[in-house]
PDB file of N, CA and C in Angstrom:
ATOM      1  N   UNK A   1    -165.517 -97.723 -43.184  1.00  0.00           N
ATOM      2  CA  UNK A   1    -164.285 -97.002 -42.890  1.00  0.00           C
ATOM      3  C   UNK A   1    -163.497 -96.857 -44.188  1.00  0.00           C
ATOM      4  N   UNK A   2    -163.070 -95.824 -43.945  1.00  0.00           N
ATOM      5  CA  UNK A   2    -161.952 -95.620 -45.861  1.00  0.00           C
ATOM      6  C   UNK A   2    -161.108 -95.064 -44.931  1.00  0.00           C
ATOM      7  N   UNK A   3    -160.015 -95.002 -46.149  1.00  0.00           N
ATOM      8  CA  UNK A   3    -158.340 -95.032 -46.130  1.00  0.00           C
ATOM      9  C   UNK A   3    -158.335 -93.871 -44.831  1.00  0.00           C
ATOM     10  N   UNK A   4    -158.632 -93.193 -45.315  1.00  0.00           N
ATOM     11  CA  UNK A   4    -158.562 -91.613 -44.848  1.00  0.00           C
ATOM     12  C   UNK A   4    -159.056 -91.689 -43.113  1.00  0.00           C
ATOM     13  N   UNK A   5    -160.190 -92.861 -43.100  1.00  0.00           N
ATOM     14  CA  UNK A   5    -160.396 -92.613 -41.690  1.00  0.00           C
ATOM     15  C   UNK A   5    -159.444 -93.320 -41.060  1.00  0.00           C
ATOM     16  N   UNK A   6    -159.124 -94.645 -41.717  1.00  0.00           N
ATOM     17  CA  UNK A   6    -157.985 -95.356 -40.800  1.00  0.00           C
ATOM     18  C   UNK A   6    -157.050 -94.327 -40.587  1.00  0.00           C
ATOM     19  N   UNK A   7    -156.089 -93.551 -41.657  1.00  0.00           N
ATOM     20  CA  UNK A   7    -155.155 -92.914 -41.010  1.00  0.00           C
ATOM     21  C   UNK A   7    -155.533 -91.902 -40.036  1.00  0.00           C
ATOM     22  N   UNK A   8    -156.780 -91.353 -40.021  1.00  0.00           N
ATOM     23  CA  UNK A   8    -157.168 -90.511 -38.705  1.00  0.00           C
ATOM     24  C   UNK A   8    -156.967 -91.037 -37.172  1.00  0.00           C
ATOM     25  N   UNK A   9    -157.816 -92.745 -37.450  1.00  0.00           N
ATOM     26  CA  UNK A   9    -157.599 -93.054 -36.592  1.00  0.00           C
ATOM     27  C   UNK A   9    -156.042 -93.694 -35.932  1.00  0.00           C
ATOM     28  N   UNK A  10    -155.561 -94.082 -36.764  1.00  0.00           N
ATOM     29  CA  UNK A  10    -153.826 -94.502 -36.776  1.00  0.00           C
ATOM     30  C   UNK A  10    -153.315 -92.910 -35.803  1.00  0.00           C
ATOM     31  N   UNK A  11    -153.465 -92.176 -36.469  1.00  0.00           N
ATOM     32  CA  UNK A  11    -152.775 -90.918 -36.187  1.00  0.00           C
ATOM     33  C   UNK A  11    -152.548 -90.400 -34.366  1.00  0.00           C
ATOM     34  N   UNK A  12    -154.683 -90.466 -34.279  1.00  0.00           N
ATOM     35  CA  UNK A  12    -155.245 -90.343 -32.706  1.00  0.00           C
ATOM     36  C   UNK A  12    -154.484 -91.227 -31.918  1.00  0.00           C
ATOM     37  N   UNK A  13    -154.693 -92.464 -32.352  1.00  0.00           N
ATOM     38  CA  UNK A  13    -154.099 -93.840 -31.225  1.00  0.00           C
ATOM     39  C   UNK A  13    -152.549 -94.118 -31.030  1.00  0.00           C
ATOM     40  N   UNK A  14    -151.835 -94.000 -31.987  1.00  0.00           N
ATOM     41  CA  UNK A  14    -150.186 -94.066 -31.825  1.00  0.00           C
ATOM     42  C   UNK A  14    -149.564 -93.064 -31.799  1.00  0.00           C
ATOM     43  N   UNK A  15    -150.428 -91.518 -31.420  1.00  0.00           N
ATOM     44  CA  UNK A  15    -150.185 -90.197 -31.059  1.00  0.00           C
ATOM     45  C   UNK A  15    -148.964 -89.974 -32.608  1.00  0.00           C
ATOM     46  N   UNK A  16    -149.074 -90.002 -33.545  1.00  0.00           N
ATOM     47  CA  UNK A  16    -148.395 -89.454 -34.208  1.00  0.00           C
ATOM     48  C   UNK A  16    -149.387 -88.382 -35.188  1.00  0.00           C
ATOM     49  N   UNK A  17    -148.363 -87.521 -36.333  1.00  0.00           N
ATOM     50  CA  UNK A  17    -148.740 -86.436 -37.159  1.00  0.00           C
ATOM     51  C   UNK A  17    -149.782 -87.025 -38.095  1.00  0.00           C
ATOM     52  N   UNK A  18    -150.627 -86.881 -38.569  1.00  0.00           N
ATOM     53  CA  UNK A  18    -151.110 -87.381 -39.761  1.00  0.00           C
ATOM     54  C   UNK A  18    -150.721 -87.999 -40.767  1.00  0.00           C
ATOM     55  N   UNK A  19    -149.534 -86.818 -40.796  1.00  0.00           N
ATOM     56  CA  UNK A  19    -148.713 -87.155 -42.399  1.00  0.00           C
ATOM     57  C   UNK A  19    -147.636 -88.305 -42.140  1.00  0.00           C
ATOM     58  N   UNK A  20    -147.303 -88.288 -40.313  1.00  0.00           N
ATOM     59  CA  UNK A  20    -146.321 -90.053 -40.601  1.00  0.00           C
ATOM     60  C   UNK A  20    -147.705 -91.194 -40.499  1.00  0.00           C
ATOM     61  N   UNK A  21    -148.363 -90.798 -40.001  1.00  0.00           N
ATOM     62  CA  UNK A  21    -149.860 -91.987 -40.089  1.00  0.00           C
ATOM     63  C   UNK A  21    -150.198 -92.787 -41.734  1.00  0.00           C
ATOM     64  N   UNK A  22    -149.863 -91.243 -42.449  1.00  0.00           N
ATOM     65  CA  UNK A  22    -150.422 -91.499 -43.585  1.00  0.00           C
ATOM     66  C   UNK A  22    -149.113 -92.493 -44.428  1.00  0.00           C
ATOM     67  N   UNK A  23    -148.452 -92.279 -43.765  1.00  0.00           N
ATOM     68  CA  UNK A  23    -146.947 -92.871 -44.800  1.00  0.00           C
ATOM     69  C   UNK A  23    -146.947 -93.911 -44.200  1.00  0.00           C
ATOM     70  N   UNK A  24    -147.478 -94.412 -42.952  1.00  0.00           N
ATOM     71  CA  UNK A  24    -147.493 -95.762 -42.050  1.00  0.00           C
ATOM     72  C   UNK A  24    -148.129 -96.986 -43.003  1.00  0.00           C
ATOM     73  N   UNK A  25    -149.542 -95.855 -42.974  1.00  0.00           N
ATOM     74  CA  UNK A  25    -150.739 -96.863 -43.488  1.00  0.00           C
ATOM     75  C   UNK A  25    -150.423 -96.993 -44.960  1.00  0.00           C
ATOM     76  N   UNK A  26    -149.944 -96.321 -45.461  1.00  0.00           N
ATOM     77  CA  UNK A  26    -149.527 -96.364 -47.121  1.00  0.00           C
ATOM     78  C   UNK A  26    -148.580 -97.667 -47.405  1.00  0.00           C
ATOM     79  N   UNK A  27    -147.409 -97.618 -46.476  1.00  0.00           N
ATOM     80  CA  UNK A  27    -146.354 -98.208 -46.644  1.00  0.00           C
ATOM     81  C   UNK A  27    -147.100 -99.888 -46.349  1.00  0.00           C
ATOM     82  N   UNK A  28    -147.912-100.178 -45.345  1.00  0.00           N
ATOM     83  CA  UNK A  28    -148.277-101.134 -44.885  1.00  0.00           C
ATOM     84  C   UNK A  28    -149.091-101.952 -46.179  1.00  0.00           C
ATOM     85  N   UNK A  29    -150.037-101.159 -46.965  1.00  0.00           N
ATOM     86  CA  UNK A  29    -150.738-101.676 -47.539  1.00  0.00           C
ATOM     87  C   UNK A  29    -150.288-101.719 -48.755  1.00  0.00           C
ATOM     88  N   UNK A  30    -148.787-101.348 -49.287  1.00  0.00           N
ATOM     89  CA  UNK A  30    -148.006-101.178 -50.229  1.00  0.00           C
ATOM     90  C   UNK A  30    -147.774-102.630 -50.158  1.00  0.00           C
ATOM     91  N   UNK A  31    -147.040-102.628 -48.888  1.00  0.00           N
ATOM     92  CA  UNK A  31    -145.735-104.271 -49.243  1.00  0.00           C
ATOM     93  C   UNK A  31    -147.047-105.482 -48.981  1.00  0.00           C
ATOM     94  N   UNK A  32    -148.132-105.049 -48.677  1.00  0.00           N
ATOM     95  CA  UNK A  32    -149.127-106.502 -49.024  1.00  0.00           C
ATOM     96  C   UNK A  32    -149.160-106.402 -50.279  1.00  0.00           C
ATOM     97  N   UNK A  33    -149.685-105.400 -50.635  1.00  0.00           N
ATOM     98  CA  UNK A  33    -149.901-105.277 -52.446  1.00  0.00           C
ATOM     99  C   UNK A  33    -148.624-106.161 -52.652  1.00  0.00           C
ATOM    100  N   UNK A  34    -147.307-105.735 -52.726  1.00  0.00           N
ATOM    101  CA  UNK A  34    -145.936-106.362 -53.578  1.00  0.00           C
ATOM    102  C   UNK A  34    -145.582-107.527 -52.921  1.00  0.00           C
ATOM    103  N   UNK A  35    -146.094-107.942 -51.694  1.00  0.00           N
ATOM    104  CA  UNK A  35    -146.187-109.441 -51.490  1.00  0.00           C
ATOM    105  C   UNK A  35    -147.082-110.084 -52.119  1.00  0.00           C
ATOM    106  N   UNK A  36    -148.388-109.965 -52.453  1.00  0.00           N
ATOM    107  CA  UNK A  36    -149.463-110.561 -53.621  1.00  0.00           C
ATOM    108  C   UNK A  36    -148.653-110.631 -54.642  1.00  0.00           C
ATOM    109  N   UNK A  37    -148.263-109.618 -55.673  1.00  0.00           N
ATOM    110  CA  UNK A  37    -147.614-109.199 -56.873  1.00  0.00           C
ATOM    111  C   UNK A  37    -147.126-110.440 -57.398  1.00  0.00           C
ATOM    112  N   UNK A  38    -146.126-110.772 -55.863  1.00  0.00           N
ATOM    113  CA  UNK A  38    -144.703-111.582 -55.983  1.00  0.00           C
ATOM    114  C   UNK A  38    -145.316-112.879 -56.280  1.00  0.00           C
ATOM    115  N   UNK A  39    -146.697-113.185 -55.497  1.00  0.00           N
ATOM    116  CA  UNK A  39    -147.187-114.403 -55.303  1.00  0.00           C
ATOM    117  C   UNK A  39    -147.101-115.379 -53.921  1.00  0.00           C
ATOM    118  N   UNK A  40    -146.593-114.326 -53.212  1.00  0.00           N
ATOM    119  CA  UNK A  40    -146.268-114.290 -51.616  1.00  0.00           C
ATOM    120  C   UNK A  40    -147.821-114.702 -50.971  1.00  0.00           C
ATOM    121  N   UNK A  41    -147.710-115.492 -49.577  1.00  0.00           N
ATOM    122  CA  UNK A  41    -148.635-115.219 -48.802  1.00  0.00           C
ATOM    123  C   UNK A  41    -148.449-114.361 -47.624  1.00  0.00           C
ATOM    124  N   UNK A  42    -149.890-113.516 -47.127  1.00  0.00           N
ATOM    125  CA  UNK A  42    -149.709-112.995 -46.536  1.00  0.00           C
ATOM    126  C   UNK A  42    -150.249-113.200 -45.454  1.00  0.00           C
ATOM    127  N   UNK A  43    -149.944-113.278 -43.573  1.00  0.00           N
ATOM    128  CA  UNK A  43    -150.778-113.775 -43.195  1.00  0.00           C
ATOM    129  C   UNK A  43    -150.593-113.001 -41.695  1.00  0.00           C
ATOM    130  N   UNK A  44    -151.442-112.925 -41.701  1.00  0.00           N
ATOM    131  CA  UNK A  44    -151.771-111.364 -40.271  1.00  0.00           C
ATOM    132  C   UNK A  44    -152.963-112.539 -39.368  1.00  0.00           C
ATOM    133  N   UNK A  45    -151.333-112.299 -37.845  1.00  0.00           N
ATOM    134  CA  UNK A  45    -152.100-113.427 -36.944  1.00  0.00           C
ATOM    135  C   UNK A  45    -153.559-113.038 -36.364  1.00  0.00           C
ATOM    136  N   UNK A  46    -154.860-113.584 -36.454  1.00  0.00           N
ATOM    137  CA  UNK A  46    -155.527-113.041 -35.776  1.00  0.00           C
ATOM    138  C   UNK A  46    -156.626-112.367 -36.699  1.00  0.00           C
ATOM    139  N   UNK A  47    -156.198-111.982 -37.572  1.00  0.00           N
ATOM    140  CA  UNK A  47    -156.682-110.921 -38.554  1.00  0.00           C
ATOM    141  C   UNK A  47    -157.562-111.681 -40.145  1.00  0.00           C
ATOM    142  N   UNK A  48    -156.515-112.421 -40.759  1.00  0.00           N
ATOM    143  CA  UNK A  48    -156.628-112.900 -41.855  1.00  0.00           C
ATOM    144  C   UNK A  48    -155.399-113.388 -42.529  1.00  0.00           C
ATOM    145  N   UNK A  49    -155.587-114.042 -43.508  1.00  0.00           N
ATOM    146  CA  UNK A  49    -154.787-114.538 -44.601  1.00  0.00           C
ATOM    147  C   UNK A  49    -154.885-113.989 -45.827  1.00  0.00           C
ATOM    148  N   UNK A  50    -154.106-112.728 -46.853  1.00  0.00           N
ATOM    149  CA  UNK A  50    -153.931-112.930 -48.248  1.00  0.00           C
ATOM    150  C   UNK A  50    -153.035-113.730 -49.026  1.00  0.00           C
ATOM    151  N   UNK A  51    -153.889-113.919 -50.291  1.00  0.00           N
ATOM    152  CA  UNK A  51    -153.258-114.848 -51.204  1.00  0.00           C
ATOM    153  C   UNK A  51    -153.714-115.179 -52.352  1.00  0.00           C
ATOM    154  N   UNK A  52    -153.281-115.347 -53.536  1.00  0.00           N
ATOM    155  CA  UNK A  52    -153.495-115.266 -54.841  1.00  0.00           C
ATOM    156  C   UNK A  52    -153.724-116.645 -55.020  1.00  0.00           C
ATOM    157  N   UNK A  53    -155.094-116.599 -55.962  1.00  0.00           N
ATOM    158  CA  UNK A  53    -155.555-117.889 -56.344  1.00  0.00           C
ATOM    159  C   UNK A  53    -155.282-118.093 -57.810  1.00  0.00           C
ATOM    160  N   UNK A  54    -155.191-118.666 -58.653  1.00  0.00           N
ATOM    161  CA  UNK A  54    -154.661-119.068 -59.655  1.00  0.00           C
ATOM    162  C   UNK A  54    -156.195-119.751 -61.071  1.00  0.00           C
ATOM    163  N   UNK A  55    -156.620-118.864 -61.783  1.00  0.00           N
ATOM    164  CA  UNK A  55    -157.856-119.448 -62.336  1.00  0.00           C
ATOM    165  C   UNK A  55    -157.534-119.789 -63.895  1.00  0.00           C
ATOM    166  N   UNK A  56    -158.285-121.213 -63.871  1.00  0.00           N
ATOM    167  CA  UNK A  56    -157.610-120.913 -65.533  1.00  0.00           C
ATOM    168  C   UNK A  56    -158.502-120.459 -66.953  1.00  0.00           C
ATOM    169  N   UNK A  57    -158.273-120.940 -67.895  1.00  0.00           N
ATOM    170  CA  UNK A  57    -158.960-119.973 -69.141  1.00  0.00           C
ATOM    171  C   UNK A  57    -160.305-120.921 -69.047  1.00  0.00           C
ATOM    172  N   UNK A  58    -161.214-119.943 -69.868  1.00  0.00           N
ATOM    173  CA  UNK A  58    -162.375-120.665 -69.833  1.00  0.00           C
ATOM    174  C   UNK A  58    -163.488-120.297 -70.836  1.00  0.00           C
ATOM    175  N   UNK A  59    -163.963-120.781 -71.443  1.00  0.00           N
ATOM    176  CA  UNK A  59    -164.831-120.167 -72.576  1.00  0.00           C
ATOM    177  C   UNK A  59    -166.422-120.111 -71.701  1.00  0.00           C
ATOM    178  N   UNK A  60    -167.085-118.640 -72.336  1.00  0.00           N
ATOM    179  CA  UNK A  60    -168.142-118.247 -71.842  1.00  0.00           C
ATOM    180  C   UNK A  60    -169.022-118.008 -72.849  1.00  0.00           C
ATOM    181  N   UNK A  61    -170.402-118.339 -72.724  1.00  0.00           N
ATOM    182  CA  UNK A  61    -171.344-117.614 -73.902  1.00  0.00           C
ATOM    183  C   UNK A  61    -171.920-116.295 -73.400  1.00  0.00           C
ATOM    184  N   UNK A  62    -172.298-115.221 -73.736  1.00  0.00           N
ATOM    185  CA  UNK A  62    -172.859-113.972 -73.350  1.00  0.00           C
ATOM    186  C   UNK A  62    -174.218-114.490 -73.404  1.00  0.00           C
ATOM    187  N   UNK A  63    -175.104-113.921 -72.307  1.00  0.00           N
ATOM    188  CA  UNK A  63    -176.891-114.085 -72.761  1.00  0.00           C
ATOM    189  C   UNK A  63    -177.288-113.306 -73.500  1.00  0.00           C
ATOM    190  N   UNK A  64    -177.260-112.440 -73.709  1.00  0.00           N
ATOM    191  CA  UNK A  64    -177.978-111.609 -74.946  1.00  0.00           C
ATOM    192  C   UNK A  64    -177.760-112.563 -76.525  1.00  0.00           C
ATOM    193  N   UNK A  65    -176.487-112.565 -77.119  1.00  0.00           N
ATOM    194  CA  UNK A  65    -176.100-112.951 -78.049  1.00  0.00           C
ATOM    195  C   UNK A  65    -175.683-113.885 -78.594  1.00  0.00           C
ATOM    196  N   UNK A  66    -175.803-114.649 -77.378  1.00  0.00           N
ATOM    197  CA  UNK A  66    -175.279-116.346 -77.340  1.00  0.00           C
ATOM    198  C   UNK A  66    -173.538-116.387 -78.192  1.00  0.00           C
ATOM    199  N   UNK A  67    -172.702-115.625 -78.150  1.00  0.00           N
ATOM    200  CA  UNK A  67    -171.581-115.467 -78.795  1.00  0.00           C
ATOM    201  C   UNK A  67    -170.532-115.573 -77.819  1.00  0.00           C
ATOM    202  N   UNK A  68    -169.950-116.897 -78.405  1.00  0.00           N
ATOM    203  CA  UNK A  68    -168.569-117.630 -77.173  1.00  0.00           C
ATOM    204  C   UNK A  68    -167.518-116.357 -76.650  1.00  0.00           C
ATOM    205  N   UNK A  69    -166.777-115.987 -75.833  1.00  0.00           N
ATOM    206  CA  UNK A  69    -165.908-115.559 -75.291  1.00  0.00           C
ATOM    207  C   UNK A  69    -165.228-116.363 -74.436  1.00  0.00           C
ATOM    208  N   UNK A  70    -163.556-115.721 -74.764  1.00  0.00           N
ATOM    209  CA  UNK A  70    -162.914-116.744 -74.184  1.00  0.00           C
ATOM    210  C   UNK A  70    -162.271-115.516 -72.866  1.00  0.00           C
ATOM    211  N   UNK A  71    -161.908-115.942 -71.820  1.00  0.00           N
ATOM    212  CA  UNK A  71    -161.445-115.140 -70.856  1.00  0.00           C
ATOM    213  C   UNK A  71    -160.173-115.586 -70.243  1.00  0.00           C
ATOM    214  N   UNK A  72    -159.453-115.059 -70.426  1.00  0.00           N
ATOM    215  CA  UNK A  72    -158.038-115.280 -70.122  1.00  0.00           C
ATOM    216  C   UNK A  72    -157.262-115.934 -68.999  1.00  0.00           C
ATOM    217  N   UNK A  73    -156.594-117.033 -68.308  1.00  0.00           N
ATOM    218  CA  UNK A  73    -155.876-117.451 -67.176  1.00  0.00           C
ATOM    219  C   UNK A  73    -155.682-116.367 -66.586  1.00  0.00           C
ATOM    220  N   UNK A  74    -155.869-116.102 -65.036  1.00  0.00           N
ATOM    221  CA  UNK A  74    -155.918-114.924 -64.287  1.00  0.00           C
ATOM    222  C   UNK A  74    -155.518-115.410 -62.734  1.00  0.00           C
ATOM    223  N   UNK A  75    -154.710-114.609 -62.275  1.00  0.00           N
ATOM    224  CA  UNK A  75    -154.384-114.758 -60.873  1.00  0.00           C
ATOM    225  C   UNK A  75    -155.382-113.301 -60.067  1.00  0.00           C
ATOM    226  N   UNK A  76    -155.897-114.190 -58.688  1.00  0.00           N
ATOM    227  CA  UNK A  76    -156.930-113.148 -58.591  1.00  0.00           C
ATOM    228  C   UNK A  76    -156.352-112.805 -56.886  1.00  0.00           C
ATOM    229  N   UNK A  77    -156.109-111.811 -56.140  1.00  0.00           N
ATOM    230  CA  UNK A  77    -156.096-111.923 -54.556  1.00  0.00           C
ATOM    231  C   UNK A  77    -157.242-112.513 -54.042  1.00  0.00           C
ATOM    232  N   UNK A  78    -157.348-112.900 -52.670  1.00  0.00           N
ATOM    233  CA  UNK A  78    -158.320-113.473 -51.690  1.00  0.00           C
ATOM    234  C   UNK A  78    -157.895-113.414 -50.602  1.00  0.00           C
ATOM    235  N   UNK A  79    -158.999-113.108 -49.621  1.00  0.00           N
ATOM    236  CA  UNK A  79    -158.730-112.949 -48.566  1.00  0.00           C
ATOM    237  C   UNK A  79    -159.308-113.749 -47.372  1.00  0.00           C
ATOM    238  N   UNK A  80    -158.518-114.552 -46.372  1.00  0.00           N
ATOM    239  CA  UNK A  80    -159.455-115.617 -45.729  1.00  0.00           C
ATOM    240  C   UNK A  80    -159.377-114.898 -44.515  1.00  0.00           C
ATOM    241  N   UNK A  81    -160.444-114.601 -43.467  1.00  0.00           N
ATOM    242  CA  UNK A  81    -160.584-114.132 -42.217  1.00  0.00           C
ATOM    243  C   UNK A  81    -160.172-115.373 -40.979  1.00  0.00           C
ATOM    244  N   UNK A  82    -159.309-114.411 -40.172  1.00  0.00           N
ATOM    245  CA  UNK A  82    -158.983-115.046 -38.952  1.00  0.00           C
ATOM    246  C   UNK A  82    -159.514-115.141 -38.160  1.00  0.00           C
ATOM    247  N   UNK A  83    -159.328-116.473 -36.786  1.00  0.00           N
ATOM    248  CA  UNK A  83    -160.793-116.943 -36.408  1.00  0.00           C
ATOM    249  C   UNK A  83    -160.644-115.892 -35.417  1.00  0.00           C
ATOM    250  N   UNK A  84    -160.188-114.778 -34.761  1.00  0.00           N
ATOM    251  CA  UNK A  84    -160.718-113.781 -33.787  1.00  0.00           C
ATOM    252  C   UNK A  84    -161.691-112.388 -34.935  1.00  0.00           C
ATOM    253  N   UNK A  85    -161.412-112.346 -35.948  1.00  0.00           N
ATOM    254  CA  UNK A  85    -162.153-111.471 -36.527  1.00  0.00           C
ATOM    255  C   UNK A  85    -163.282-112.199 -36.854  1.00  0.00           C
ATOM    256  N   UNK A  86    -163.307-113.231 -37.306  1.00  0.00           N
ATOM    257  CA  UNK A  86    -164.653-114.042 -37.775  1.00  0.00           C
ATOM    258  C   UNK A  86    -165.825-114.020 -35.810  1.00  0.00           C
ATOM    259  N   UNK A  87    -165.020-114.461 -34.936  1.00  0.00           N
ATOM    260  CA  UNK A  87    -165.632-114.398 -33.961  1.00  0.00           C
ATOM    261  C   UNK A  87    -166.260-112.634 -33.781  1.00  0.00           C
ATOM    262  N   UNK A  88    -165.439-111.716 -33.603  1.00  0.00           N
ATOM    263  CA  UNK A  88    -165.913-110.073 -33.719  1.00  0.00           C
ATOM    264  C   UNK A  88    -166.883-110.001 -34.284  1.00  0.00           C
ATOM    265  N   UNK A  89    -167.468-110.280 -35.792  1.00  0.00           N
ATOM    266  CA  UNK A  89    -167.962-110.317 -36.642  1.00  0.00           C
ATOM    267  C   UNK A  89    -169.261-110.476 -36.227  1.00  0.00           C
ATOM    268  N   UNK A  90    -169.398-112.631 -35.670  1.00  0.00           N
ATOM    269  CA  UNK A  90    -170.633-112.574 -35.324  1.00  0.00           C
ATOM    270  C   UNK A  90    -171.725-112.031 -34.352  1.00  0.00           C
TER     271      UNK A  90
END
């Protein structure tokens, strides 16, 4: 499914226009984005949990060239599934 079909389907099921579907689903997946950003958790009952994990620096060798790289402290999103979607699933 991509963006485009959710808002199709958003649109069909809560009988609205496309274009408020599309500003629905936009807006929705906006303020998760700027709740991550913030460092917020996010947590959709039923559904899942987002949330930023925190990694720190770390030196790497490349295989080809055996030449160290270092890779920078990084905050990464993650997403943990809720136990009615994990049940759907199986």
């Amino acid at each position: 499914m991509t963006k485009k079909d959710l808002i199709e389907l958003v649109s069909q099921k809560a009988k609205l226009s496309k274009k408020a579907a599309k500003v629905a689903v936009e807006t929705f997946l906006s303020e998760i984005m700027k709740s991550l950003a913030s460092g917020e958790v996010v947590k959709l009952s039923g559904f899942g949990t987002f949330k930023t994990k925190m990694f720190k620096k770390k030196t790497i060798k490349a295989i080809g060239s055996k030449q160290s790289k270092d890779i920078a402290a990084r905050r990464m999103p993650r997403y943990i599934p809720g136990t009615k979607i994990k049940k759907m699933v199986k």
